[in-house]
Protein backbone atom coordinates (compact mmCIF):
# COMPACT_ATOMS: atom_id res chain seq x y z
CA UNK A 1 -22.07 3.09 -5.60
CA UNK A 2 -18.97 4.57 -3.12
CA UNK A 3 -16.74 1.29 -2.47
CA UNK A 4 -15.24 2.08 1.21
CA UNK A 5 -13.52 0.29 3.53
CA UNK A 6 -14.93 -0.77 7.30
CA UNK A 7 -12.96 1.71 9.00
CA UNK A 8 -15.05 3.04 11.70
CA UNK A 9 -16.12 6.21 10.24
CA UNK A 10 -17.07 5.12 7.09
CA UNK A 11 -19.71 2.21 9.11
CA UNK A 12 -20.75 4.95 11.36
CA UNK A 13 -24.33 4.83 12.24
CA UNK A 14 -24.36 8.48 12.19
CA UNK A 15 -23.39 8.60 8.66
CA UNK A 16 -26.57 9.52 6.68
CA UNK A 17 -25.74 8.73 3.26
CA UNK A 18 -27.64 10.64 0.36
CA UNK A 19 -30.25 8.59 -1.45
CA UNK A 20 -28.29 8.12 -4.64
CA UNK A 21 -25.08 7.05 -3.25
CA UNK A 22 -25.18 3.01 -2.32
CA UNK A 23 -22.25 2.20 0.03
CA UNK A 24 -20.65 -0.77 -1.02
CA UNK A 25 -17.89 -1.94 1.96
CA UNK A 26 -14.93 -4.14 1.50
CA UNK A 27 -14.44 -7.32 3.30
CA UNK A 28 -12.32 -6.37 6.48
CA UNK A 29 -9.65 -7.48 5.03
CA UNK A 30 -8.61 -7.14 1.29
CA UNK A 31 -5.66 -6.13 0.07
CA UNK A 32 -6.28 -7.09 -3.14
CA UNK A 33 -8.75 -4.77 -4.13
CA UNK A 34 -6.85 -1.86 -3.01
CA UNK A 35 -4.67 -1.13 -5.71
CA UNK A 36 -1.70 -0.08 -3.68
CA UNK A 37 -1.15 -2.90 -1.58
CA UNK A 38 -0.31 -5.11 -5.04
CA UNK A 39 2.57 -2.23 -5.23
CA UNK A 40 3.96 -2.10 -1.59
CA UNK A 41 3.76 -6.07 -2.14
CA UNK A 42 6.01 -5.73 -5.29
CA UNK A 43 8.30 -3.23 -2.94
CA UNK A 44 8.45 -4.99 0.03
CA UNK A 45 9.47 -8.30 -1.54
CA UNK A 46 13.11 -7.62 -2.85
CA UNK A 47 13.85 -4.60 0.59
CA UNK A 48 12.98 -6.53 3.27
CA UNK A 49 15.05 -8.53 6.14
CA UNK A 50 18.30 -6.51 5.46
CA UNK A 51 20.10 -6.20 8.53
CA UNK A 52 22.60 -3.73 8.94
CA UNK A 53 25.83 -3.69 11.13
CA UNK A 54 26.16 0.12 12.04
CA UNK A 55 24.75 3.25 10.98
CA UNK A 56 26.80 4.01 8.65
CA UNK A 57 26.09 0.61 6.69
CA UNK A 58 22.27 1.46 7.21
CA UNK A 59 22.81 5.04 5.50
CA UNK A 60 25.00 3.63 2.62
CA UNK A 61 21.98 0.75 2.14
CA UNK A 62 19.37 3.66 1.97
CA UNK A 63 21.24 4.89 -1.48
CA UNK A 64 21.24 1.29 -2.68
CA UNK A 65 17.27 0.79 -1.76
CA UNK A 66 16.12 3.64 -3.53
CA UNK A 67 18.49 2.82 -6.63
CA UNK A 68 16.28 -0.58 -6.02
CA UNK A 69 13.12 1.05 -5.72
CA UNK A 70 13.67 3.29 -9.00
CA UNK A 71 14.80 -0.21 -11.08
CA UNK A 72 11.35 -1.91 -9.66
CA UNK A 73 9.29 1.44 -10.76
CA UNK A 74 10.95 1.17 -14.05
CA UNK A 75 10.16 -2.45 -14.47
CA UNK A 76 6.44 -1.78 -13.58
CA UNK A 77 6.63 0.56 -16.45
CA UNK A 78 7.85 -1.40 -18.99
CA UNK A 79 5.63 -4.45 -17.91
């Protein structure tokens, strides 16, 4: 069995799959049983709606969200 998503070259009609590989396709929308999405949701959660005043803030803020990032990453570990 291949799991793949429904992207439109993996449901391609002119895909001619080998005889001892069964394509098994996600629901069109799953994020939970691609791994990675469970991470970007565990990301995105403490970064987003930050609004920033000038550039300058915004490049200051980009040393503080990857401090962040690195402190969720070594939280993930530890859990």
């Amino acid at each position: 069995m291949l799991q793949v998503d429904q992207a439109p070259a993996h449901t391609s009609s002119a895909i001619r799959w080998q005889e001892f590989i069964i394509p098994l396709f996600q629901p069109a929308s799953a994020p939970e049983l691609n791994p990675i999405e469970r991470l970007w949701q565990l990301l995105k959660k403490p970064l987003k709606n930050q609004l920033f005043s000038s550039l300058q803030t915004l490049c200051v803020g980009v040393a503080r969200r990857r401090h962040r990032i690195q402190e969720i990453f070594d939280q993930l570990i530890l859990e």
